[in-house]
Every structure is written in C-alpha cells, then in structure tokens.
Protein backbone atom coordinates (compact mmCIF):
# COMPACT_ATOMS: atom_id res chain seq x y z
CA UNK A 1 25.90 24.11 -18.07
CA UNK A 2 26.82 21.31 -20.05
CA UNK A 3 30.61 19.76 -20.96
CA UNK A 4 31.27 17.85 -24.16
CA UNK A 5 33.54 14.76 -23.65
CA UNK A 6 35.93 14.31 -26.23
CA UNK A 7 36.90 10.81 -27.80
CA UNK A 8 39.79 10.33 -25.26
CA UNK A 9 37.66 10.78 -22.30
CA UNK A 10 38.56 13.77 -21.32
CA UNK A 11 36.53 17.44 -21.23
CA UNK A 12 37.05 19.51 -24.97
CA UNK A 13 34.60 21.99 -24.12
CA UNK A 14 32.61 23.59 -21.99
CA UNK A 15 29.52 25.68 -22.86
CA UNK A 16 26.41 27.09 -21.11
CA UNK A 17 22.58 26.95 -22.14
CA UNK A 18 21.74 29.72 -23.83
CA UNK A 19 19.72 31.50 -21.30
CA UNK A 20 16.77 31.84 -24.32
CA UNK A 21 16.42 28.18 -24.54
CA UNK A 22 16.13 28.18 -20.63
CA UNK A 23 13.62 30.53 -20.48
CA UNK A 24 11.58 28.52 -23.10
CA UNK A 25 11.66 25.48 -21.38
CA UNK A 26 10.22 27.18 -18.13
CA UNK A 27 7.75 28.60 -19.95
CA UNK A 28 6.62 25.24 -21.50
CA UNK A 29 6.50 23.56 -18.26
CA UNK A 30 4.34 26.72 -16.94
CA UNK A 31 1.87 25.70 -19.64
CA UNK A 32 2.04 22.13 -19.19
CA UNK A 33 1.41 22.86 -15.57
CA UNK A 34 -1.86 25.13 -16.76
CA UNK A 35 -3.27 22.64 -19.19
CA UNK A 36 -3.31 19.98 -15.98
CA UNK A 37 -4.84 22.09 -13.64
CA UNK A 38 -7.57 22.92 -16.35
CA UNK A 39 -8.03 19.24 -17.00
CA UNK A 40 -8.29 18.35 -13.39
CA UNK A 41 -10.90 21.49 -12.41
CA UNK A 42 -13.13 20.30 -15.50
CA UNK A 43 -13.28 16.75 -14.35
CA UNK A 44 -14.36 17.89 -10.65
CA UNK A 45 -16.99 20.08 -12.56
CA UNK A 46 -18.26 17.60 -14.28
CA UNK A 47 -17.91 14.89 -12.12
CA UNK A 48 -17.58 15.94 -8.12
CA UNK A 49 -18.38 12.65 -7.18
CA UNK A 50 -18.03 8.92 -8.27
CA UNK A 51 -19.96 7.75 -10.12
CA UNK A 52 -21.39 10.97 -11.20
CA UNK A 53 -20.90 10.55 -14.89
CA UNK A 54 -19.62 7.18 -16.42
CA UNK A 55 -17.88 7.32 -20.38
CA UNK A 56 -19.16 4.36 -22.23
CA UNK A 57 -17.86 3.42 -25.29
CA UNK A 58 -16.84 0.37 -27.98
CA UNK A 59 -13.55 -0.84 -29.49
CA UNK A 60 -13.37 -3.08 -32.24
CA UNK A 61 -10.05 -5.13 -31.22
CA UNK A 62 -7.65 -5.81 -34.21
CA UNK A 63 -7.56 -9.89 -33.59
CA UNK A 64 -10.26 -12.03 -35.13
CA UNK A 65 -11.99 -15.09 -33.04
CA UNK A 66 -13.54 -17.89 -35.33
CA UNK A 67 -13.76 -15.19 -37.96
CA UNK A 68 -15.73 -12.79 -35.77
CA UNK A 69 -14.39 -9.51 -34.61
CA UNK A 70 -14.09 -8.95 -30.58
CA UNK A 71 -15.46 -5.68 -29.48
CA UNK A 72 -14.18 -4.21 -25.91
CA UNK A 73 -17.17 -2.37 -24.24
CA UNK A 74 -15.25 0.44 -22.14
CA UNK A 75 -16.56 2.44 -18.85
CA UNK A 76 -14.47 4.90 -16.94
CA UNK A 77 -15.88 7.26 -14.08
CA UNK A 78 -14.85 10.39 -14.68
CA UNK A 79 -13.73 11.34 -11.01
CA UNK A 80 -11.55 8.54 -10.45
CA UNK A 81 -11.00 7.30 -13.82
CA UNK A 82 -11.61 3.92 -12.45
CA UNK A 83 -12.65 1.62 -15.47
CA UNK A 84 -14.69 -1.51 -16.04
CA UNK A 85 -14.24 -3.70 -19.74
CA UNK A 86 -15.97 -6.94 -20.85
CA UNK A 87 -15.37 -8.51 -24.68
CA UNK A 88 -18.89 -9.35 -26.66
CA UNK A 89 -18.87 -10.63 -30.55
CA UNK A 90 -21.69 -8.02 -31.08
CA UNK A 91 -22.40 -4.40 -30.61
CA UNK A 92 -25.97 -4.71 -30.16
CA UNK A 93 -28.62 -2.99 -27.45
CA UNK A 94 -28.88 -6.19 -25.61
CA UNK A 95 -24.88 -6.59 -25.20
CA UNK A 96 -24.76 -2.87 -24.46
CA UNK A 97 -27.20 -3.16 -21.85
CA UNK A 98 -25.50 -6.69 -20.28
CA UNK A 99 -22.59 -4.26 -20.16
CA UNK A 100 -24.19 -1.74 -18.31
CA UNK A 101 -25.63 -4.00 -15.95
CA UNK A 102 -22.18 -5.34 -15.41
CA UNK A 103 -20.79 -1.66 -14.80
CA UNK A 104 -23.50 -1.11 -12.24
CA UNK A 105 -22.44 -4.40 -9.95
CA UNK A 106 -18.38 -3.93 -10.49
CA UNK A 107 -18.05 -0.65 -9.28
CA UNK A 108 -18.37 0.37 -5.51
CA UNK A 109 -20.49 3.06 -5.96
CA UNK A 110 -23.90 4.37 -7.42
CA UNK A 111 -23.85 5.24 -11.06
CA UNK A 112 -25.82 8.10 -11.84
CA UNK A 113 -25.39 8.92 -15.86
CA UNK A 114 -24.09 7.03 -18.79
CA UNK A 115 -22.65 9.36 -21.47
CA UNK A 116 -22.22 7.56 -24.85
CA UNK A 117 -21.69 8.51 -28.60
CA UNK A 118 -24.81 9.00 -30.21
CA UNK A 119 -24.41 5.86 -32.07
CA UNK A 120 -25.17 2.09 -32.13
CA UNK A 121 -25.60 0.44 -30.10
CA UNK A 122 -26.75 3.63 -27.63
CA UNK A 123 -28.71 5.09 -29.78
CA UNK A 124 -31.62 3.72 -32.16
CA UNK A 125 -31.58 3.89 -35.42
CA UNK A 126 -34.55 5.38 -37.36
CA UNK A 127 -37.73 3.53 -36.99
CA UNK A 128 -36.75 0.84 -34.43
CA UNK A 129 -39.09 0.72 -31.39
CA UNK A 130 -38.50 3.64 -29.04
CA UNK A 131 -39.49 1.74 -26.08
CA UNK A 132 -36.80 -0.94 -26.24
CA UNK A 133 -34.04 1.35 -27.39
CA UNK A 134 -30.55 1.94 -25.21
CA UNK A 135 -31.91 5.67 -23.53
CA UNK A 136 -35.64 3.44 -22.33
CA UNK A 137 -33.68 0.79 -21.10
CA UNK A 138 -31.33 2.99 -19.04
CA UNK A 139 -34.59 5.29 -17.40
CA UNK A 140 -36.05 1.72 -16.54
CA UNK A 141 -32.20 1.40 -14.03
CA UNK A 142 -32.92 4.66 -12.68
CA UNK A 143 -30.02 5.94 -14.92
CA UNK A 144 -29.60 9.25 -17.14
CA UNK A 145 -28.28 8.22 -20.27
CA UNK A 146 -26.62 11.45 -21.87
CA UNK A 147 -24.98 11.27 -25.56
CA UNK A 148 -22.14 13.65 -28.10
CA UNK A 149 -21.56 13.63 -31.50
CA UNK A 150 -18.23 13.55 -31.90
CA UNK A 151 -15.60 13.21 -29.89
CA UNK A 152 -13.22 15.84 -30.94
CA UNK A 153 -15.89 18.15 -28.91
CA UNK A 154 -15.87 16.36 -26.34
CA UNK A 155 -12.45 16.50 -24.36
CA UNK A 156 -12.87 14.58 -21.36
CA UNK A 157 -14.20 11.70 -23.41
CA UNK A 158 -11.25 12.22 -25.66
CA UNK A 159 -8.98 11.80 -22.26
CA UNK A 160 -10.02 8.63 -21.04
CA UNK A 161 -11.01 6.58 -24.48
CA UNK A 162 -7.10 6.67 -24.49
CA UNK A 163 -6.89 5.03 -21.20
CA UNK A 164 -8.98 1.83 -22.50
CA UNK A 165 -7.94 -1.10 -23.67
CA UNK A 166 -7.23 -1.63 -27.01
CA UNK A 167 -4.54 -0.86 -29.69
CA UNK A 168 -1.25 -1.40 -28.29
CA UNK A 169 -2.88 -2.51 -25.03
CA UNK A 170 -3.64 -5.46 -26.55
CA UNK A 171 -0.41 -6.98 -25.63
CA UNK A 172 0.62 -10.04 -27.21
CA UNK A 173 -3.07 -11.31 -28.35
CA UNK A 174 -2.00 -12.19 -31.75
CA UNK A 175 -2.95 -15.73 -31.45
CA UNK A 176 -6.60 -15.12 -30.87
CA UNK A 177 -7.04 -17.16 -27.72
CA UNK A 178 -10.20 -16.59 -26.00
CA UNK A 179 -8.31 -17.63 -22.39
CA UNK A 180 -5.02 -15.27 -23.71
CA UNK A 181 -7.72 -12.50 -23.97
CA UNK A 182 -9.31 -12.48 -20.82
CA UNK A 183 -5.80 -12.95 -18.57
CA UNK A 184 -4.58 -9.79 -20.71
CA UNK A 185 -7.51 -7.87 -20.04
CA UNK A 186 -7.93 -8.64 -16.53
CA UNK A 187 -4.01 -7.58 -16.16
CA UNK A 188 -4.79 -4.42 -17.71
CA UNK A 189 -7.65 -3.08 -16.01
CA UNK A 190 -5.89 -4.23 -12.60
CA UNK A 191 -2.81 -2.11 -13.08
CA UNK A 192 -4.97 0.65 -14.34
CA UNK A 193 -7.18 0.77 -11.81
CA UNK A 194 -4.41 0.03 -9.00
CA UNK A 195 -1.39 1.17 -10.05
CA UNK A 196 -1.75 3.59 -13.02
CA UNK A 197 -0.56 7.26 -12.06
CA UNK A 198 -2.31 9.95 -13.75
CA UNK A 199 -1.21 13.31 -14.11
CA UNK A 200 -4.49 15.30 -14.13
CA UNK A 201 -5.61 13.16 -11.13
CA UNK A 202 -2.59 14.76 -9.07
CA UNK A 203 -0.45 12.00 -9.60
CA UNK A 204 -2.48 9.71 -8.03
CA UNK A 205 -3.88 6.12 -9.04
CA UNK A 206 -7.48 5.57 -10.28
CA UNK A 207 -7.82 3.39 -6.65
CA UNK A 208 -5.87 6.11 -4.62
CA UNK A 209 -8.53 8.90 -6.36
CA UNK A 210 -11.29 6.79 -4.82
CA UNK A 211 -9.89 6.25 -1.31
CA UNK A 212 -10.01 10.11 -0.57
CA UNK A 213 -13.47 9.96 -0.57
CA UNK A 214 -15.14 9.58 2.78
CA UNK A 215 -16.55 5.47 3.25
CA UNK A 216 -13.76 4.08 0.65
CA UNK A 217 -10.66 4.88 2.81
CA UNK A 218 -10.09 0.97 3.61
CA UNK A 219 -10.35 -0.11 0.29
CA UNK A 220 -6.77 -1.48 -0.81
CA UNK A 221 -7.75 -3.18 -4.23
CA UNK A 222 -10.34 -3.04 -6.87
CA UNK A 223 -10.87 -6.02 -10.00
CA UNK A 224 -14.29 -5.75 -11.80
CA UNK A 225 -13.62 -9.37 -12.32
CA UNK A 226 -13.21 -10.38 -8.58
CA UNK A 227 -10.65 -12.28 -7.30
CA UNK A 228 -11.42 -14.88 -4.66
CA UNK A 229 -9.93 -12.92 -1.79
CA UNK A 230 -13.27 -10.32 -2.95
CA UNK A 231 -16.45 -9.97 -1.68
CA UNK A 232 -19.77 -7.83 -1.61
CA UNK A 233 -20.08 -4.73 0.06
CA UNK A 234 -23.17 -2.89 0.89
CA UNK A 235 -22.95 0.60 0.48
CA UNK A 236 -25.78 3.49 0.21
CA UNK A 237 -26.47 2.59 -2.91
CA UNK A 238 -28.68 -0.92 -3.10
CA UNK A 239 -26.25 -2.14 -5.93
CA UNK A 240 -24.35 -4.37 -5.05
CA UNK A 241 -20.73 -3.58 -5.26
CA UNK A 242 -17.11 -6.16 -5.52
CA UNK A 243 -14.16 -4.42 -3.85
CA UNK A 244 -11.71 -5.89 -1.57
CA UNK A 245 -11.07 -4.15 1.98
CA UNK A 246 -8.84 -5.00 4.67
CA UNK A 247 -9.44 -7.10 7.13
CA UNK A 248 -11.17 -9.24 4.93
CA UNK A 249 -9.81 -12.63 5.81
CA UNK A 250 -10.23 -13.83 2.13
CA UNK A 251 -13.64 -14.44 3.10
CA UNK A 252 -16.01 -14.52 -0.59
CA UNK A 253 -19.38 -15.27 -1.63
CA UNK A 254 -20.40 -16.57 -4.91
CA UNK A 255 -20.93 -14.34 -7.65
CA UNK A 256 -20.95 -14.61 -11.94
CA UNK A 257 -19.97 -11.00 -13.34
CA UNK A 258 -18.95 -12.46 -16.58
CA UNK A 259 -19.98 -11.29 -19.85
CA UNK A 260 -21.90 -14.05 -22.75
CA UNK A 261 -19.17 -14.62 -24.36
CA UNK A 262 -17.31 -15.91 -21.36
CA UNK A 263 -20.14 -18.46 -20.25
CA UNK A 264 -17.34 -21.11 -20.30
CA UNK A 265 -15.43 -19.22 -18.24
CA UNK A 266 -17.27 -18.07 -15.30
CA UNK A 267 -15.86 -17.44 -11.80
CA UNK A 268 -16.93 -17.84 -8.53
CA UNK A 269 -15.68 -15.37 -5.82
C-alpha cells in the first residue's frame, strides 16, 4: 500500500498495488534468484577448486603514458574470483608470460589452467615459431593453457572481464602518472579481492570464498603486490605464494613481484 502526500503535508490519497504488478515483481525476483544459482553451480563445475581454471585477459587503458598506451594484463580464478593485474606498454608473448609468472607467485594456491582468447599475445600468429609461442611456454610451467573465440560464448569469461580493472575503474587517472596508476590499481584489486561482495559467490568476498576452503581458514588479507606486514607461505604447491595470516607479527622477507614497467618502483616485503 502506498499514500500520496499532498503539497500541504498531509495524506490526499491512498491506493494499493495492483496485485498484477505484485505478482510480477515476485516473479522477477524468482528469476533473478534462478539465474544466480545457475551462475554459481557453473562456476563450481568448472572450477571446484582454486586455482582450477584462471581467466587471462588484456585491457588497453584509455590514458596515454609518454605517448604509449598502458595495457592492464587481468587474471581472476574462477572459484573465488580472486584477481591479480600488472600494467606493461606491450602486449607481447614475453610480457604475457612475465604476467603469468607473476600470477603463479601472487596467488596462494597452485594454478592449474590458463584460459585466454585465442589472440595475441596467447596465441601465435601464422608462421611464428611454434616452440616459443604462449601455449609452449605455458606446458614448459606445468600449466594447461586452454583458449575461446569470442567471448559472447563464453559466459563465465564474460562475468569476470567486468570485474577487472579498467573503464570506469580507472578512477581519476587522467593525468597519466605512472605513481597515480599503480596506488589506483593496488586500491582496486585490494577492495576487490577483500571487500567486494558478489552475488553469485553467495554474497561473499573474493577473500571470504577462499577461506572456506580447508588450509586458507587463517588467512585475513590478500595484495598481489604485498604489503610489508606480508610474507611467503609454503603450501602443497612448490610456488611460492604472498598472503598475510594472523599471527604474523609483521614479520616479511624480501621479495620483487613487480612488473618491467615498474622497475623504478619495486618493493620489498
């Protein structure tokens, strides 16, 4: 039931929601409902586990630095959604692979496939020298490297490209400032990764997704980039991993996770 207000503050009318428009909206949120449970049972299909199957992708950011474009280089594990980004100038194989190598230290688990566009840099063009190219390079890390054609057919993808950064995530960048762009980055992958509810995750956080898996129950933060109060954990897997856990005592030990491009700006944790 809703009651109009008139001008002089007082009630004019009253009136009831047509019973119709009632029934519509419960049917709407039925669906909405639906289409989240489908989106969280196809994630657990096709990713049960962290680290499972890890989205890689580019995004050409919209600034300019000394008349070069800044790409993003975007990973997200499909399970927990948590994500991983580093700028390059290029979108080569090397700066691909960098990236992947980066991926594989950052997050605090095992990585077992890469799924990419089947595009440069992942995939070679014609010609080029199939033992060097993006797929060799992955089998030499003891990773599956797994590509679409387009992402309209492939949903998930579709799902979490809109969770990187880029676009309107790219805050107030205007200025072009190497330094600006690697504060607003860092900001945005730590409130993703720590503080970002998501729906067809149950509501939960990309770091909260993580936790209710069995060995990552202490873990109260995660930054790819490593703050000082981080350090490297051991797990099953013999990469090396950079999470923070309690109890920690802000102990750290050195470590450069840094892409190229950021050579001048390195950090120890």
């Amino acid at each position: 039931m809703i009651r109009d207000i008139g001008t002089d503050g007082f009630s004019s009318s009253v009136f009831q929601i047509p019973k119709r428009f009632e029934s519509l909206c419960k049917e709407l949120t039925h669906a909405g409902r639906v289409y989240l449970d489908g989106l969280t049972l196809a994630i657990e299909a096709a990713a049960p586990r962290p680290g499972f199957l890890v989205y890689v992708q580019t995004k050409k950011l919209s600034i300019r630095l000394n008349g070069l474009e800044p790409v993003i280089f975007s990973a997200v594990d499909l399970n927990t959604h948590l994500q991983v980004a580093q700028v390059y100038l290029a979108t080569t194989t090397a700066a691909a692979v960098d990236f992947v190598d980066f991926v594989a230290r950052s997050f605090p688990f095992g990585i077992s496939q890469i799924r990419t566009l089947s595009r440069a840099p992942f995939q070679a063009p014609p010609g080029a020298d199939s033992g060097r190219d993006f797929a060799s390079l992955m089998r030499e890390r003891s990773l599956l490297h797994s590509v679409f054609t387009s992402p309209s057919n492939e949903v998930l993808f579709s799902l979490v490209s809109k969770l990187t950064f880029g676009g309107i995530s790219e805050g107030s960048l205007a200025c072009g400032n190497k330094e600006d762009m690697l504060k607003e980055l860092s900001r945005f992958l730590f409130f993703h990764n720590n503080y970002r509810s998501l729906p067809w995750l149950g509501g939960k956080t990309p770091l909260q997704k993580l936790k209710a898996f069995r060995g990552f129950e202490e873990i109260h933060s995660f930054d790819p980039y490593g703050a000082s109060c981080y350090r490297r954990v051991e797990t099953s897997s013999p990469l090396p991993t950079a999470i923070s856990r309690k109890g920690d005592g802000g102990r750290s030990v050195p470590g450069e996770l840094m892409a190229p491009y950021y050579q001048n700006h390195k950090q120890r944790r």
